[in-house]
C-alpha atoms as a PDB file:
ATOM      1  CA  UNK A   1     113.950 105.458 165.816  1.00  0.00           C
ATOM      2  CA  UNK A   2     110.945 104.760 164.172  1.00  0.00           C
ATOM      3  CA  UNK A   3     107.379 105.556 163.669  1.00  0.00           C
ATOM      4  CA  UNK A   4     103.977 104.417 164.859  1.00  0.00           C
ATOM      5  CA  UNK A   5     100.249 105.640 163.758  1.00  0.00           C
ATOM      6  CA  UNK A   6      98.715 106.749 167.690  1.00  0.00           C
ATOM      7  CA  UNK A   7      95.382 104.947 167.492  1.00  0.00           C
ATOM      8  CA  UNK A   8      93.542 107.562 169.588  1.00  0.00           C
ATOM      9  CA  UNK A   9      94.148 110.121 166.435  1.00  0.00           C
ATOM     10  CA  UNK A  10      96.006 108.468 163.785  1.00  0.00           C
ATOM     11  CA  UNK A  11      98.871 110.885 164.098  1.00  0.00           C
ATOM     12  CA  UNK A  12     103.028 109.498 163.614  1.00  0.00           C
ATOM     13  CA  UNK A  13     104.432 109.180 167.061  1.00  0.00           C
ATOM     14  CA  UNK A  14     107.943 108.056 167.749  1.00  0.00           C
ATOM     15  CA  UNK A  15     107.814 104.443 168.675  1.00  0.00           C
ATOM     16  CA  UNK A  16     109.566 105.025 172.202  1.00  0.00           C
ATOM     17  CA  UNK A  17     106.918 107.333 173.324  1.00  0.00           C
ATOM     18  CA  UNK A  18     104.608 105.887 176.251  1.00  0.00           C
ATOM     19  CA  UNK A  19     101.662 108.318 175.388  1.00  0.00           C
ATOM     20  CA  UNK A  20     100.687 110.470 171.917  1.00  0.00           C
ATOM     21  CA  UNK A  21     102.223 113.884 172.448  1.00  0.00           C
ATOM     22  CA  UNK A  22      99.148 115.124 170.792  1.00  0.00           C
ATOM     23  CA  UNK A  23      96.233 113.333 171.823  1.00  0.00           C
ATOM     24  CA  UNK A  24      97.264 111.834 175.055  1.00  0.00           C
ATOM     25  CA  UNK A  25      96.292 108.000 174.591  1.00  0.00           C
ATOM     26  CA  UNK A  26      98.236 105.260 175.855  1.00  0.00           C
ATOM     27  CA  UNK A  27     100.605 104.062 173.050  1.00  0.00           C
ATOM     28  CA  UNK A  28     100.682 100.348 174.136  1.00  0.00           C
ATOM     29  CA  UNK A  29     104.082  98.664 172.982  1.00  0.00           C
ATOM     30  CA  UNK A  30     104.719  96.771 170.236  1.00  0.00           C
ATOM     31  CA  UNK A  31     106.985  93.779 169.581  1.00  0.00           C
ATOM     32  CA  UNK A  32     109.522  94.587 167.677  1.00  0.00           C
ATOM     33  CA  UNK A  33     109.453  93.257 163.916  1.00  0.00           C
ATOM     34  CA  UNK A  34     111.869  91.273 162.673  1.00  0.00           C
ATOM     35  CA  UNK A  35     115.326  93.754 162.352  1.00  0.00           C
ATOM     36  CA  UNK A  36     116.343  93.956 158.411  1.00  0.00           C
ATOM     37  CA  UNK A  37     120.013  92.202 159.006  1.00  0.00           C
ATOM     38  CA  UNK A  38     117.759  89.011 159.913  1.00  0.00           C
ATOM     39  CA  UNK A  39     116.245  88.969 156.915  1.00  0.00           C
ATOM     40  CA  UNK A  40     119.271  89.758 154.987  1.00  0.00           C
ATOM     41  CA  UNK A  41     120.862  86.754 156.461  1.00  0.00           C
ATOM     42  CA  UNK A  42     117.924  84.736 155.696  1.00  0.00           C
ATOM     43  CA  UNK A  43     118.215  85.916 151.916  1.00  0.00           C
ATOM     44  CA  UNK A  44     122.217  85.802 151.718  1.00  0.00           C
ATOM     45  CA  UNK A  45     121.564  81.562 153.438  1.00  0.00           C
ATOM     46  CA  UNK A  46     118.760  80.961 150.114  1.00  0.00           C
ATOM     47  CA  UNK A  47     120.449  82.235 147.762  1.00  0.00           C
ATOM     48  CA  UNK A  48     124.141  80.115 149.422  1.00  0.00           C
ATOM     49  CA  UNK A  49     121.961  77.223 148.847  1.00  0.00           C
ATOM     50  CA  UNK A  50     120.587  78.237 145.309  1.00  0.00           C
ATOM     51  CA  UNK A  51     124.141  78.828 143.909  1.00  0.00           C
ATOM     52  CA  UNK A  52     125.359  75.358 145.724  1.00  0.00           C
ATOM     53  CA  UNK A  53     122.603  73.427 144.024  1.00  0.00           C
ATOM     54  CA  UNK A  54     123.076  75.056 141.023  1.00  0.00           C
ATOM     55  CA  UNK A  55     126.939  74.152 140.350  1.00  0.00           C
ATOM     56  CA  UNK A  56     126.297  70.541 141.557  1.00  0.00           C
ATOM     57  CA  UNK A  57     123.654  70.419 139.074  1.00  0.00           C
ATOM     58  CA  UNK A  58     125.577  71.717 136.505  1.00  0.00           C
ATOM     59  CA  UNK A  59     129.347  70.680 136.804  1.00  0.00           C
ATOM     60  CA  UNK A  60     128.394  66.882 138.771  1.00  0.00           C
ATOM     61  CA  UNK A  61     129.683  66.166 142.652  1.00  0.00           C
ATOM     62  CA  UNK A  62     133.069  66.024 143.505  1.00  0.00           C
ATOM     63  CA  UNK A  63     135.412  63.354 141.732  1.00  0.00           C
ATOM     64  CA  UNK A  64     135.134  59.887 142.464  1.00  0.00           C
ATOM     65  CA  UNK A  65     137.763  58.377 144.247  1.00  0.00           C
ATOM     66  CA  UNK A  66     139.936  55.915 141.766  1.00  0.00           C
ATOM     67  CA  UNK A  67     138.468  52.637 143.506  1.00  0.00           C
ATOM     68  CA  UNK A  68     135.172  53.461 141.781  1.00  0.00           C
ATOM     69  CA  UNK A  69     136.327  54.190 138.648  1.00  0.00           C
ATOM     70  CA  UNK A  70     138.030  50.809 137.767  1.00  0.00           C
ATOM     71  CA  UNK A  71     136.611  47.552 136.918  1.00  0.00           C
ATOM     72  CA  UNK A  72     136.736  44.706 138.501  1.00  0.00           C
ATOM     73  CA  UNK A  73     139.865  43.823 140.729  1.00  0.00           C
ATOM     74  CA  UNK A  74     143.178  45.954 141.477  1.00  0.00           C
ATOM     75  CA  UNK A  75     145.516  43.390 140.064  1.00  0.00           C
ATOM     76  CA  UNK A  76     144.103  42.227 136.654  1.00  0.00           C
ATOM     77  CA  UNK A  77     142.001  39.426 138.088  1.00  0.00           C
ATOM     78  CA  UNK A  78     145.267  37.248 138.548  1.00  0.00           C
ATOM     79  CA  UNK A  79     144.093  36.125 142.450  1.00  0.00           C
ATOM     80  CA  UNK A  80     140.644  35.472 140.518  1.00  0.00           C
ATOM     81  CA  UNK A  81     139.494  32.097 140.907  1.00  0.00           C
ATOM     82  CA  UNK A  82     137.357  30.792 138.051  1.00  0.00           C
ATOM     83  CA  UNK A  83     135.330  27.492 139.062  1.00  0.00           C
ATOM     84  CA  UNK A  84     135.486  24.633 136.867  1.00  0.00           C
ATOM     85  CA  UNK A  85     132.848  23.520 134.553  1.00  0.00           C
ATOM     86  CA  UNK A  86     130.824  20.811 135.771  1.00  0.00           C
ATOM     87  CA  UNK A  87     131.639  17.515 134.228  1.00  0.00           C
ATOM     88  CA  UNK A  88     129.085  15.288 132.318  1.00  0.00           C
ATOM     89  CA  UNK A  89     128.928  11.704 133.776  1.00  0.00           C
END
């Protein structure tokens, strides 16, 4: 459990008392902050991220498939058609 400063007298109270054991005043209740494995899920997601980006960066995307790689048609270009050159009159 933690603490909180009593604003009638500036004392440490335990956060789940209602009043200031020493002073009396009304401790009014405080949303709770964020709890530390939030934020240490928050920081282990960034830096996920960072080292993701950083390897694509460095070492490219994932391979090509082989389509991609080749040029021009699958089977040498023999179902190419090639138009004929226009003939002078």
């Amino acid at each position: 459990m933690s603490l909180i400063v009593c604003e009638g007298c500036g004392r440490h109270v335990h956060e789940g008392e209602r009043a200031c054991p020493f002073c009396g005043v009304t401790l009014r209740a405080e949303a709770p902050a964020a709890s530390a494995g939030m934020a240490r899920a928050a920081l282990l997601t960034a830096l996920t991220v960072a080292a993701g980006m950083s390897l694509q960066a460095c070492y490219g995307g994932p391979p090509r498939p082989h389509a991609y790689n080749e040029v021009g048609p699958r089977d040498g270009g023999a179902t190419m058609q090639v138009a004929a050159p226009a003939q002078k009159e």
